[in-house]
C-alpha atoms as a PDB file:
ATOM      1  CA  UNK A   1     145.512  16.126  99.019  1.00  0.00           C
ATOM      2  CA  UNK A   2     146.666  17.781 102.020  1.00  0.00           C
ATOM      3  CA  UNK A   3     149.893  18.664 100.585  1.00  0.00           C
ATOM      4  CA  UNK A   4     148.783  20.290  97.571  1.00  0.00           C
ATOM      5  CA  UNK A   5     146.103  22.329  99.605  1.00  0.00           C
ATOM      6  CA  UNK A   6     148.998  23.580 101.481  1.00  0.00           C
ATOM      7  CA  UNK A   7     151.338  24.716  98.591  1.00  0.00           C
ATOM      8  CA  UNK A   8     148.808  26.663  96.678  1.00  0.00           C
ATOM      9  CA  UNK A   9     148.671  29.297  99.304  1.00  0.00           C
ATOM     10  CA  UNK A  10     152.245  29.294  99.454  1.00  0.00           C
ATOM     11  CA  UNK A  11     152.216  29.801  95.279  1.00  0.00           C
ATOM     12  CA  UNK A  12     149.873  32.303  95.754  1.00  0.00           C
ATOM     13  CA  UNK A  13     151.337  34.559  98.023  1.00  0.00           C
ATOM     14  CA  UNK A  14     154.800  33.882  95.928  1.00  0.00           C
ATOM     15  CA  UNK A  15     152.777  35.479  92.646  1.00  0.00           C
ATOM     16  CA  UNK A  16     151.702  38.441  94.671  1.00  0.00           C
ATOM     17  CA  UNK A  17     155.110  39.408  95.714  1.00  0.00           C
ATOM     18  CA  UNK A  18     156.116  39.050  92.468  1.00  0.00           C
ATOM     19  CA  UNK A  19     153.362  41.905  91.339  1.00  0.00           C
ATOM     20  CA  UNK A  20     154.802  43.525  94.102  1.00  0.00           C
ATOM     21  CA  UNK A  21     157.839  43.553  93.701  1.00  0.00           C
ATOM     22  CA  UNK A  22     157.459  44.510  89.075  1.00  0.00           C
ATOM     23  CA  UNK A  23     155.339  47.368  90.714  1.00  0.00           C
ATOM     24  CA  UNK A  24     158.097  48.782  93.160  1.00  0.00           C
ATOM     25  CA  UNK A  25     160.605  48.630  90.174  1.00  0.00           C
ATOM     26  CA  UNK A  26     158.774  49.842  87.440  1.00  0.00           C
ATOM     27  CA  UNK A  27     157.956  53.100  89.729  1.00  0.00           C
ATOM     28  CA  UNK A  28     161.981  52.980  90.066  1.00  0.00           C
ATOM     29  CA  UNK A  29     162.258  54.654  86.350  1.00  0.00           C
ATOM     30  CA  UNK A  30     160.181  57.930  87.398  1.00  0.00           C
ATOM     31  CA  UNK A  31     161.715  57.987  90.320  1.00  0.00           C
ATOM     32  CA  UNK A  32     165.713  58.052  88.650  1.00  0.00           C
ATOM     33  CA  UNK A  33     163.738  60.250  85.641  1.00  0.00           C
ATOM     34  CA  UNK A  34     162.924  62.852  88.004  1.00  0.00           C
ATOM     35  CA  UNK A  35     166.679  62.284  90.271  1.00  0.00           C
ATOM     36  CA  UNK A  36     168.906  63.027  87.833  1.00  0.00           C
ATOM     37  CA  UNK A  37     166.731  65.897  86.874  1.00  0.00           C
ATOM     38  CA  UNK A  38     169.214  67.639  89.440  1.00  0.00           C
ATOM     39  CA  UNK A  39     171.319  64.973  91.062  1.00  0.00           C
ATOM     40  CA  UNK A  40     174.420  63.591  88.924  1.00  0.00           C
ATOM     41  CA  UNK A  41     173.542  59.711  88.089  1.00  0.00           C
ATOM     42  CA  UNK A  42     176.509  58.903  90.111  1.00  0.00           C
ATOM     43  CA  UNK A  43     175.796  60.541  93.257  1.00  0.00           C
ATOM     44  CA  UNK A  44     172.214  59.687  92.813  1.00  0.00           C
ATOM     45  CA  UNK A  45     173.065  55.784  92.677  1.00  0.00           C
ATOM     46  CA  UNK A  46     175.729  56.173  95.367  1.00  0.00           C
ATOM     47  CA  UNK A  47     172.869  57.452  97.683  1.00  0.00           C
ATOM     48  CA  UNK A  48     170.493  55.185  96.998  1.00  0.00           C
ATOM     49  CA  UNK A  49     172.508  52.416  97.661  1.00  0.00           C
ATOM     50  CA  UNK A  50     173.838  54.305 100.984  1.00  0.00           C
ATOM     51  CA  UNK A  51     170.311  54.756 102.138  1.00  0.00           C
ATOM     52  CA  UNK A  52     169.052  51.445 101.262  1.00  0.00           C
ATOM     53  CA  UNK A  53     171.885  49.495 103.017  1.00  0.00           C
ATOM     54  CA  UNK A  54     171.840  51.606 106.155  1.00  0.00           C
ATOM     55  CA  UNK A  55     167.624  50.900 106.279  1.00  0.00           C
ATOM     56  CA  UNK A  56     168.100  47.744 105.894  1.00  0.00           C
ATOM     57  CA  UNK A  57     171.202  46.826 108.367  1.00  0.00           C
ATOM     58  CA  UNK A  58     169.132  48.854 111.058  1.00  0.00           C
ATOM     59  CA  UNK A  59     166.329  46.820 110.458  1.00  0.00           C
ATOM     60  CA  UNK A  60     168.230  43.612 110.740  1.00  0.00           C
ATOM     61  CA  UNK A  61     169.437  45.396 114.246  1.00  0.00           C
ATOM     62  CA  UNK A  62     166.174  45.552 115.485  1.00  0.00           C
ATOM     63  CA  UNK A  63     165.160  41.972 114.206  1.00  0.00           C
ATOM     64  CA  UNK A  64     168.486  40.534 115.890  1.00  0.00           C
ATOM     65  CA  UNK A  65     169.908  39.409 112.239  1.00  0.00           C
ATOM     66  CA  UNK A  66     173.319  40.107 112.327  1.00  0.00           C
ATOM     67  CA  UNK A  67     174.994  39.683 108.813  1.00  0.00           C
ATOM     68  CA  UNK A  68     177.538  37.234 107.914  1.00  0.00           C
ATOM     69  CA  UNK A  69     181.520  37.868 109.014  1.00  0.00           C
ATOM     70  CA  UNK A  70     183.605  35.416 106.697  1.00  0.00           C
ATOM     71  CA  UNK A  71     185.426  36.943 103.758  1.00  0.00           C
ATOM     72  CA  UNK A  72     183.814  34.526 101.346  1.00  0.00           C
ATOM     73  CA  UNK A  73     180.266  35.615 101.913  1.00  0.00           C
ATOM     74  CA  UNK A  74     181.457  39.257 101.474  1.00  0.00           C
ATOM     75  CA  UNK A  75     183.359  38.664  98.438  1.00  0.00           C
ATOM     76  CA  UNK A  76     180.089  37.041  96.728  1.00  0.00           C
ATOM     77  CA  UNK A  77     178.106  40.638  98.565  1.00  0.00           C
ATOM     78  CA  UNK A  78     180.228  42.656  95.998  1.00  0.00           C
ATOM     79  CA  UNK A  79     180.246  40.429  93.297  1.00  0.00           C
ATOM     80  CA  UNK A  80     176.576  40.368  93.570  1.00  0.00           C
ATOM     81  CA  UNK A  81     176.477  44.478  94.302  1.00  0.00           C
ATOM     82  CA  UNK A  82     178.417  44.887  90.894  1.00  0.00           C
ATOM     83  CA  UNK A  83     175.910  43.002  89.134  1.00  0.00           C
ATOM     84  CA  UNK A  84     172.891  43.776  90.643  1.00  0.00           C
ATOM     85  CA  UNK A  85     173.389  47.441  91.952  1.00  0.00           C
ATOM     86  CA  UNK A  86     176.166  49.523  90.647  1.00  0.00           C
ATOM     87  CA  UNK A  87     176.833  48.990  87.159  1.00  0.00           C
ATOM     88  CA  UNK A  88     173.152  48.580  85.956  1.00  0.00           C
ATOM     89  CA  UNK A  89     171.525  51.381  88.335  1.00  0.00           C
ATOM     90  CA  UNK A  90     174.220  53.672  87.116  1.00  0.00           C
ATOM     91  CA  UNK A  91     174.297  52.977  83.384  1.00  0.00           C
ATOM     92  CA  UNK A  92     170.058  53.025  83.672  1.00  0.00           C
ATOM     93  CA  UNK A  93     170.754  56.795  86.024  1.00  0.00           C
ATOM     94  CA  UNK A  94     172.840  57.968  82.525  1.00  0.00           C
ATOM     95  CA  UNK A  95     170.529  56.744  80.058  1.00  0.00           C
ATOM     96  CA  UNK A  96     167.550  58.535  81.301  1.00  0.00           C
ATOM     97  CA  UNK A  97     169.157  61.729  81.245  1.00  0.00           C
ATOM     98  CA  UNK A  98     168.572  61.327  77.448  1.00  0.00           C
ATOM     99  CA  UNK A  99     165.790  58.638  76.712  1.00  0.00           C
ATOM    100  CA  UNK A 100     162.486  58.319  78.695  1.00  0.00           C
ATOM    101  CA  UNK A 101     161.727  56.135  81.438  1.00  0.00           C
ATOM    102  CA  UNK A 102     158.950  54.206  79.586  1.00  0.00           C
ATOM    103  CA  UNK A 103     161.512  53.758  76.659  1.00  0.00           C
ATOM    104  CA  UNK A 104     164.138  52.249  79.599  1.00  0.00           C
ATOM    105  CA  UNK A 105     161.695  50.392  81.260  1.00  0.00           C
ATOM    106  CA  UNK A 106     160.715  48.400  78.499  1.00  0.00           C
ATOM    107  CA  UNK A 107     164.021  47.785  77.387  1.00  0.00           C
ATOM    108  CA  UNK A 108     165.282  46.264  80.537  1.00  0.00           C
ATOM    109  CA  UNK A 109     162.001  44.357  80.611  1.00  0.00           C
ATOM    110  CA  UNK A 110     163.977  42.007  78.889  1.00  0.00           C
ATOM    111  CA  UNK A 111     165.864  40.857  81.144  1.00  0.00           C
ATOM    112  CA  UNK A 112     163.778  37.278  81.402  1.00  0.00           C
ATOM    113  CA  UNK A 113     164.806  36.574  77.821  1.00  0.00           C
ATOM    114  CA  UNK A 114     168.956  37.117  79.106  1.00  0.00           C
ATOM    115  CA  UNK A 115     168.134  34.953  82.193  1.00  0.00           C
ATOM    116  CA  UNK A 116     166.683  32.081  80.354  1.00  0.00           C
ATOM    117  CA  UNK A 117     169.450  31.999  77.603  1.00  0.00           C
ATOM    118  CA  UNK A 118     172.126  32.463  80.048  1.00  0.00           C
ATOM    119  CA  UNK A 119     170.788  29.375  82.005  1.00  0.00           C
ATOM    120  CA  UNK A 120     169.867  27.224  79.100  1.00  0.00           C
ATOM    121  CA  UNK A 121     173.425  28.208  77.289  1.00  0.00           C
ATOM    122  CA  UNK A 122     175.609  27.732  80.691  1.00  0.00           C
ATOM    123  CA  UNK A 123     174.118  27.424  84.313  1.00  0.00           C
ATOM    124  CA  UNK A 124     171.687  25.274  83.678  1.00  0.00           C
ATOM    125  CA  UNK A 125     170.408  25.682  87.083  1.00  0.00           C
ATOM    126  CA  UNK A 126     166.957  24.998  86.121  1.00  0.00           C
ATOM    127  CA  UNK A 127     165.159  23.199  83.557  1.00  0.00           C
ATOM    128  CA  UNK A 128     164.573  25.070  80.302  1.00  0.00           C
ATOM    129  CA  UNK A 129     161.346  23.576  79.422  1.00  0.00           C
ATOM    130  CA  UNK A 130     159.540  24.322  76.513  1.00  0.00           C
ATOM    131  CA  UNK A 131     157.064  26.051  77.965  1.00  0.00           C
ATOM    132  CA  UNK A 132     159.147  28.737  79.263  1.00  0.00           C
ATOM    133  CA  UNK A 133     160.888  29.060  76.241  1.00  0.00           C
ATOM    134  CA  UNK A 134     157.095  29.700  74.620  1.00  0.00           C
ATOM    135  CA  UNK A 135     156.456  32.186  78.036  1.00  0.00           C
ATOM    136  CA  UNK A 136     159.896  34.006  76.826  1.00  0.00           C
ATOM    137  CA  UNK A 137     158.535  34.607  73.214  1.00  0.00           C
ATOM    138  CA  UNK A 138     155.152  35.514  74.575  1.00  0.00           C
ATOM    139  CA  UNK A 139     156.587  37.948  76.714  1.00  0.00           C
ATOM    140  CA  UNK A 140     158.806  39.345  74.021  1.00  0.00           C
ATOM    141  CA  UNK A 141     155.818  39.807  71.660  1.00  0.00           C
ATOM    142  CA  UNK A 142     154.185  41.594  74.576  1.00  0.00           C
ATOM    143  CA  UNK A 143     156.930  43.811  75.084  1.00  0.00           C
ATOM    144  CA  UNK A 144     156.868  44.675  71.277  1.00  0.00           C
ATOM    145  CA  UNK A 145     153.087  45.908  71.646  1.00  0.00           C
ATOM    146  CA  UNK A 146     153.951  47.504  74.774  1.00  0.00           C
ATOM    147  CA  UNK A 147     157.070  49.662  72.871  1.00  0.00           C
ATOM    148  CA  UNK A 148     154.273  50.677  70.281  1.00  0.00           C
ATOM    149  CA  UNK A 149     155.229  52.135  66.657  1.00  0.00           C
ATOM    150  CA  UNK A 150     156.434  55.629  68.429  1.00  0.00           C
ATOM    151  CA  UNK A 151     158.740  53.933  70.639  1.00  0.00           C
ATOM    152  CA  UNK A 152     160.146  51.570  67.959  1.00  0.00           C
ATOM    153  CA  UNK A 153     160.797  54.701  65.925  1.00  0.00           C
ATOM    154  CA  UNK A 154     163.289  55.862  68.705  1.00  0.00           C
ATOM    155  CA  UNK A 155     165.317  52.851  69.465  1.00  0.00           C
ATOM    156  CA  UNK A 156     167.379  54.838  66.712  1.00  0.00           C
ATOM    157  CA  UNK A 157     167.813  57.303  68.479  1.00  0.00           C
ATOM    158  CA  UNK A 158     170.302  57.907  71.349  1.00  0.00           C
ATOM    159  CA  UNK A 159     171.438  54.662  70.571  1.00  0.00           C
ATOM    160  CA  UNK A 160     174.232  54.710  73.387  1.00  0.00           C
ATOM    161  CA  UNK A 161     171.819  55.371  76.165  1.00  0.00           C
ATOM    162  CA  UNK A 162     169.754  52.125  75.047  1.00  0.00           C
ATOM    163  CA  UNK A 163     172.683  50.083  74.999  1.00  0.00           C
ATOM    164  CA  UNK A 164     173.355  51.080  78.108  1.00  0.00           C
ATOM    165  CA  UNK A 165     169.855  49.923  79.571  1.00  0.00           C
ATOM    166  CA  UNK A 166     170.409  46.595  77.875  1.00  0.00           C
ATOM    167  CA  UNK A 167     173.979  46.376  79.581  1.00  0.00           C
ATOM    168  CA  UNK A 168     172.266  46.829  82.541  1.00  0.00           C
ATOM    169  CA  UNK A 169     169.637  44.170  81.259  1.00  0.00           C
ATOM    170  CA  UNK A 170     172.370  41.449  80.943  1.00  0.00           C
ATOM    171  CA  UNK A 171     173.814  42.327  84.851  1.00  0.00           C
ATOM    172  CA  UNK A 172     170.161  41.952  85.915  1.00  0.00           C
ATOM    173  CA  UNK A 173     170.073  38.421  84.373  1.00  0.00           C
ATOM    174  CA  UNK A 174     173.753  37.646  86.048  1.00  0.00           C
ATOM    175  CA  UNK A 175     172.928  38.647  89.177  1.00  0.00           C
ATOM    176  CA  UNK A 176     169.677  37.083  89.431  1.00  0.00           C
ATOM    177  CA  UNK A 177     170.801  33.949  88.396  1.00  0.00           C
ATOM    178  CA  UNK A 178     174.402  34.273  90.572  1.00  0.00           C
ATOM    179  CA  UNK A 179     171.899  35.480  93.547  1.00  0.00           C
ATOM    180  CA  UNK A 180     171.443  31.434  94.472  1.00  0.00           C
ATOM    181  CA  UNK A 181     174.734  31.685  95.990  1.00  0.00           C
ATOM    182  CA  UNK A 182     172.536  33.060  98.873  1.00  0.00           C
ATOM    183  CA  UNK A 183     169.789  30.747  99.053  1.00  0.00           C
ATOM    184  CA  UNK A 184     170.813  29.717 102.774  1.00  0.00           C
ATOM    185  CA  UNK A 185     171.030  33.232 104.713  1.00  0.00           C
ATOM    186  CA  UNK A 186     168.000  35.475 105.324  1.00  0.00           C
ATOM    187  CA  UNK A 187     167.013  37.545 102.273  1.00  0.00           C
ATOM    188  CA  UNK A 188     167.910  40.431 104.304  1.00  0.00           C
ATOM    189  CA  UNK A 189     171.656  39.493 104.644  1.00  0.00           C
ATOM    190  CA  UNK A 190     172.462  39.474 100.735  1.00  0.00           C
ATOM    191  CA  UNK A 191     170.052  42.669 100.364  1.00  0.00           C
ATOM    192  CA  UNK A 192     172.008  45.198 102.737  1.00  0.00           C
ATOM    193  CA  UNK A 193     175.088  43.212 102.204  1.00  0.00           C
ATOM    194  CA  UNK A 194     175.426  43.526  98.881  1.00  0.00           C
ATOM    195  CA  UNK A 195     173.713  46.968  98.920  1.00  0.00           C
ATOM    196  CA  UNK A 196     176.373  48.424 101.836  1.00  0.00           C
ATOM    197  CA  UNK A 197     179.232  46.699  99.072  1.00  0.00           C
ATOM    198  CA  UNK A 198     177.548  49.117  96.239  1.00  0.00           C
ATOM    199  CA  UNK A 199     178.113  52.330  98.472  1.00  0.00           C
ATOM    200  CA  UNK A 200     181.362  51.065  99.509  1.00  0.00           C
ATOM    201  CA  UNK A 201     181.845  51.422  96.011  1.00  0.00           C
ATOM    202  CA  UNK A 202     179.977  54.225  94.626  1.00  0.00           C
ATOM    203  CA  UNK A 203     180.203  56.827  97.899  1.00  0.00           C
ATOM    204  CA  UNK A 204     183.999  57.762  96.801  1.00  0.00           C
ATOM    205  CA  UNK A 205     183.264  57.833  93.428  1.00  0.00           C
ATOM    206  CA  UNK A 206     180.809  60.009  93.810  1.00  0.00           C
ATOM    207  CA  UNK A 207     182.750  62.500  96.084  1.00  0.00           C
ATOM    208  CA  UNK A 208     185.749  62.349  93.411  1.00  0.00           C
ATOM    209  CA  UNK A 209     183.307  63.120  90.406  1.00  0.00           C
ATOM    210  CA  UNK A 210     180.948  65.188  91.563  1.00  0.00           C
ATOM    211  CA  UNK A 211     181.717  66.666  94.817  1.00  0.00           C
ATOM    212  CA  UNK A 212     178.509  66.523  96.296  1.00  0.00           C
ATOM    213  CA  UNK A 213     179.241  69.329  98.110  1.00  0.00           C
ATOM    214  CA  UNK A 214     178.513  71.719  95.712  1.00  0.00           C
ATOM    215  CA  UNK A 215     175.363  70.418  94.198  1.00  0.00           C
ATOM    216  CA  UNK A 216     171.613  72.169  94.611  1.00  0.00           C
ATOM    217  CA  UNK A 217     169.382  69.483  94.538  1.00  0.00           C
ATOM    218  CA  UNK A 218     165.870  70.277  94.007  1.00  0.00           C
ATOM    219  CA  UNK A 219     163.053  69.030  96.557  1.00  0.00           C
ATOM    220  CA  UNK A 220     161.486  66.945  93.942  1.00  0.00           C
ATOM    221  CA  UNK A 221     164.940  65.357  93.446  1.00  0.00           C
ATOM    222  CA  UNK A 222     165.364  64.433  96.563  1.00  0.00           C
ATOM    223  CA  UNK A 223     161.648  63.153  97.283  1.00  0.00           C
ATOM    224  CA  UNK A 224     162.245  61.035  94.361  1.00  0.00           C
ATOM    225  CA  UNK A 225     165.631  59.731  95.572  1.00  0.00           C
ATOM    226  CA  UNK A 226     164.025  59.073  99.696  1.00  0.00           C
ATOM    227  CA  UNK A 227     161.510  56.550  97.184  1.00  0.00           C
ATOM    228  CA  UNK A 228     163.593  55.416  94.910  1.00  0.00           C
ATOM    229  CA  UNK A 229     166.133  54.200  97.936  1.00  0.00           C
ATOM    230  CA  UNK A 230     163.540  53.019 100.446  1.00  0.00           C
ATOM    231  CA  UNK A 231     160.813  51.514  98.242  1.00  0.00           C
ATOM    232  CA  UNK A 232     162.425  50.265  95.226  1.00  0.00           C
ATOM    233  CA  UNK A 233     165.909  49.512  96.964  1.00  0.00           C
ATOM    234  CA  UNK A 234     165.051  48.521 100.356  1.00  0.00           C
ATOM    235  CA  UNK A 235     161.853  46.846 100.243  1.00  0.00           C
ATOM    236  CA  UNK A 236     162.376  45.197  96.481  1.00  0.00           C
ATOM    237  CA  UNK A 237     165.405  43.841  97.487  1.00  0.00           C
ATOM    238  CA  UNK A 238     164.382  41.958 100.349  1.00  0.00           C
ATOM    239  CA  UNK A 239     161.210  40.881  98.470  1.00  0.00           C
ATOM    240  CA  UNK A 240     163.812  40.153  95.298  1.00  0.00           C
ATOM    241  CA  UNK A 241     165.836  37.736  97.146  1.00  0.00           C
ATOM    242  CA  UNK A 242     162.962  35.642  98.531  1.00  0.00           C
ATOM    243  CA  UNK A 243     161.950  34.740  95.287  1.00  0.00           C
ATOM    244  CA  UNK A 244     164.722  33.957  93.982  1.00  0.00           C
ATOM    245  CA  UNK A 245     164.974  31.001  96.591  1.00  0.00           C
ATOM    246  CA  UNK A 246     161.138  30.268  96.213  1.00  0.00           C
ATOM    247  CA  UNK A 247     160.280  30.818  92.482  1.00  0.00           C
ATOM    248  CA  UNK A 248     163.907  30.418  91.197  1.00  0.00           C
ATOM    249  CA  UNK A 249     166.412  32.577  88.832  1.00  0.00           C
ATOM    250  CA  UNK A 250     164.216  32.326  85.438  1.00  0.00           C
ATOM    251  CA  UNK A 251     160.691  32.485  87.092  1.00  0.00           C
ATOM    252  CA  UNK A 252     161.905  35.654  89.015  1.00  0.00           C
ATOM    253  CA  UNK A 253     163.323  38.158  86.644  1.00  0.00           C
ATOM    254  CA  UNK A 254     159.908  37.078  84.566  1.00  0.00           C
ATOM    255  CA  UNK A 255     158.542  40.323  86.640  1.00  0.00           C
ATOM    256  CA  UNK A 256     160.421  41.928  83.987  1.00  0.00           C
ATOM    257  CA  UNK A 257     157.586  41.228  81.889  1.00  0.00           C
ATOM    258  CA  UNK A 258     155.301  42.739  84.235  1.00  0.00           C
ATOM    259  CA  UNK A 259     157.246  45.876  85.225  1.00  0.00           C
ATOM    260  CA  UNK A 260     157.499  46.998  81.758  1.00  0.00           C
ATOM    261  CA  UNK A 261     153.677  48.272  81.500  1.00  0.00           C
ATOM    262  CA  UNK A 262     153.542  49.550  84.782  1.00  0.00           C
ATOM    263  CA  UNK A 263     156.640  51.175  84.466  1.00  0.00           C
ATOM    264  CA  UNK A 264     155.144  53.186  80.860  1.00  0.00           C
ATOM    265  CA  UNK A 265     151.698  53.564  82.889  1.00  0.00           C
ATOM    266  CA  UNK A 266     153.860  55.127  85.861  1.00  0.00           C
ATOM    267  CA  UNK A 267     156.046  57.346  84.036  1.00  0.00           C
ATOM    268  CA  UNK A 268     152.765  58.664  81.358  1.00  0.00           C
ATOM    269  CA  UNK A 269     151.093  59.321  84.742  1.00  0.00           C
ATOM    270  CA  UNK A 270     153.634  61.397  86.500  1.00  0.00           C
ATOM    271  CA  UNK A 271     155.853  62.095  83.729  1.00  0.00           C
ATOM    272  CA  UNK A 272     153.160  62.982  81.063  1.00  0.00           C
ATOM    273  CA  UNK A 273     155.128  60.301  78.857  1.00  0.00           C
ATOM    274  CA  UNK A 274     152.920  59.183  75.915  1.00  0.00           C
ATOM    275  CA  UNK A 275     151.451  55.698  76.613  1.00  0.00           C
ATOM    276  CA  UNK A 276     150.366  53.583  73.435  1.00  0.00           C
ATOM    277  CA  UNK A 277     146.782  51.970  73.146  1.00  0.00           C
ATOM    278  CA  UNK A 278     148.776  49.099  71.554  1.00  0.00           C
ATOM    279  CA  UNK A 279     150.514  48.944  75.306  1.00  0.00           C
ATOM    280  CA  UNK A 280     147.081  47.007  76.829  1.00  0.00           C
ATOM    281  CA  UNK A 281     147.058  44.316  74.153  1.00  0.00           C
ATOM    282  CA  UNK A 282     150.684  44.143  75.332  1.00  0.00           C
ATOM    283  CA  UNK A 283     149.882  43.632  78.674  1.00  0.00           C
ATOM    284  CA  UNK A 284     147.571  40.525  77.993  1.00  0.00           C
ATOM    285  CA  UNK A 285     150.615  38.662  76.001  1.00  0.00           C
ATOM    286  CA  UNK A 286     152.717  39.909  79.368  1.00  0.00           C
ATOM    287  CA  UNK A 287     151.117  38.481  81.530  1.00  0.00           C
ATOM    288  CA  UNK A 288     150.527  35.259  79.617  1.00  0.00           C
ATOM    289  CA  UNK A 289     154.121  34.707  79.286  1.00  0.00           C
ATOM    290  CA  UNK A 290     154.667  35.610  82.991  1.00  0.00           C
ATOM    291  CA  UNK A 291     152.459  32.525  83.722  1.00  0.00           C
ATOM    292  CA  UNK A 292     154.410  30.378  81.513  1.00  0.00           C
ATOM    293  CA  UNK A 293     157.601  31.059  82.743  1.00  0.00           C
ATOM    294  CA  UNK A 294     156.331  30.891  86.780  1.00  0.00           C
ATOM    295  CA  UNK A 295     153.432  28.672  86.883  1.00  0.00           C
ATOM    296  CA  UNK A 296     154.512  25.284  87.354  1.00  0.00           C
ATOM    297  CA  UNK A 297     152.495  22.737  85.485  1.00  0.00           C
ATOM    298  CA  UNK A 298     150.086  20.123  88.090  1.00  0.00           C
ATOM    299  CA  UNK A 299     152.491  17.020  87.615  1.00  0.00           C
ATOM    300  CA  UNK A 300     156.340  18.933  87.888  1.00  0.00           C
ATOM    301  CA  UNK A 301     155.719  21.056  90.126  1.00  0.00           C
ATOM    302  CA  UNK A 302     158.186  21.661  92.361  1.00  0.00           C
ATOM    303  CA  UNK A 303     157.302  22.247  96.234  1.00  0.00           C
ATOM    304  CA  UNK A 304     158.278  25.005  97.084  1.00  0.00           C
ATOM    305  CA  UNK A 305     159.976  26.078 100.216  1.00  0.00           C
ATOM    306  CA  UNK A 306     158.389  28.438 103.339  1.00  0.00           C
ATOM    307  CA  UNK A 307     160.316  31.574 103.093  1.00  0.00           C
END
């Protein structure tokens, strides 16, 4: 008895983090919508990643976390940068300077459904019980209420730039499920470290391409890249990689599922993108499926561990 009274706290604040966390990246769509408004997507992502790093290695400073030395942990930082941070946040940066953030969002929302096939099909990390697979098609059908009959009349449309998001969709899956190479170091080390990798990266790229230099950003441009660095980079990244020690590969990237509506809510809010009735009924499969997939059932649950 005293055991279980223990863990559900644990669950609970687990499930909150995980709202948190769906919250802080669906506002990440408006924030690139209105970046690349003015800033090249490659300068824009380079930044972010710059500023996010550097936030979170002084932070570590001050906390007296010093980040790993050996090549091997640094090798799996960029491996986990490339999948996690500079090809999808720069293919989603060049799609939405065609399609709309809601339309991205809900794409990538997918991601869940790529995590669970790529673990059933190879990692097999975790179990692939049948009621996640039922929390995957509930989520799915979710999605397709969320995407509404205007939306689904556009996947047509621009059809590169939505391939691109689902590109991006596929390295979210891989990195979330390669992310449990980090399990042992403070979620802060494989967050800045693999963030620093990404402007290691993207910083001379972006001073090749688009000489930075010579660009005229506009204030709201810049605003939204200061958020878009420190709230969906920074923060969601720390918050990203205790999860996926606590609640696992699968259970995590089920925010997907969530971020999609908030994501359309954000961007018809701010971006005066049209947001479907049919999106609410949505939201009720969503979040169904999100308790599939991360609620653990009373007899398997697995304990999980004090982050």
């Amino acid at each position: 008895m005293t055991t279980r009274s223990a863990e559900k706290p644990t669950y609970a604040i687990e499930l909150i983090l995980l709202v948190v966390l769906a919250s802080l990246w669906g506002a990440s769509y408006t924030f690139i919508k209105i970046g690349v408004e003015t800033i090249p997507p490659i300068t824009l992502i380079a930044a972010r990643t710059l500023i996010a790093g550097g936030v979170l290695w002084l932070v570590m400073l001050l906390r007296g976390i010093s980040l790993p030395r050996d090549r091997a942990t640094w090798g799996r930082f960029f491996v986990q940068a490339c999948l996690n941070s500079v090809i999808p946040f720069t293919l989603i940066a060049w799609a939405e300077q065609s399609i709309d953030a809601g339309v991205a969002v809900i794409l990538n929302s997918m991601t869940p459904v790529f995590t669970f096939l790529i673990t059933m099909v190879w990692s097999r990390h975790e179990p692939t019980s049948f009621r996640r697979f039922a929390g995957v098609l509930v989520g799915m059908a979710g999605t397709c209420f969320v995407v509404g009959m205007q939306a689904t009349h556009q996947i047509g449309q621009e059809l590169a730039a939505q391939l691109a998001v689902v590109l991006a969709t596929i390295c979210y899956a891989g990195a979330a499920i390669f992310g449990r190479n980090f399990k042992d170091l403070d979620p802060m080390a494989p967050a800045a470290g693999s963030l620093i990798c990404g402007a290691v990266m993207l910083v001379p790229l972006s001073l090749t391409v688009d000489r930075p230099w010579t660009l005229s950003p506009s204030m709201p441009s810049i605003l939204a890249l200061v958020g878009l660095a420190i709230f969906s980079t920074s923060i969601a990244f720390v918050i990203y990689f205790r999860l996926i020690r606590t609640l696992g590969s699968v259970s995590t990237t089920a925010q997907g599922y969530l971020r999609a509506p908030i994501g359309v809510a954000i961007g018809a809010l701010y971006l005066g993108e049209r947001l479907e009735i049919s999106a609410l009924t949505g939201l009720a499969l969503i979040l169904a499926g999100v308790g599939l997939m991360t609620i653990p059932g009373r007899k398997s649950a697995p304990a999980l561990r004090p982050a």
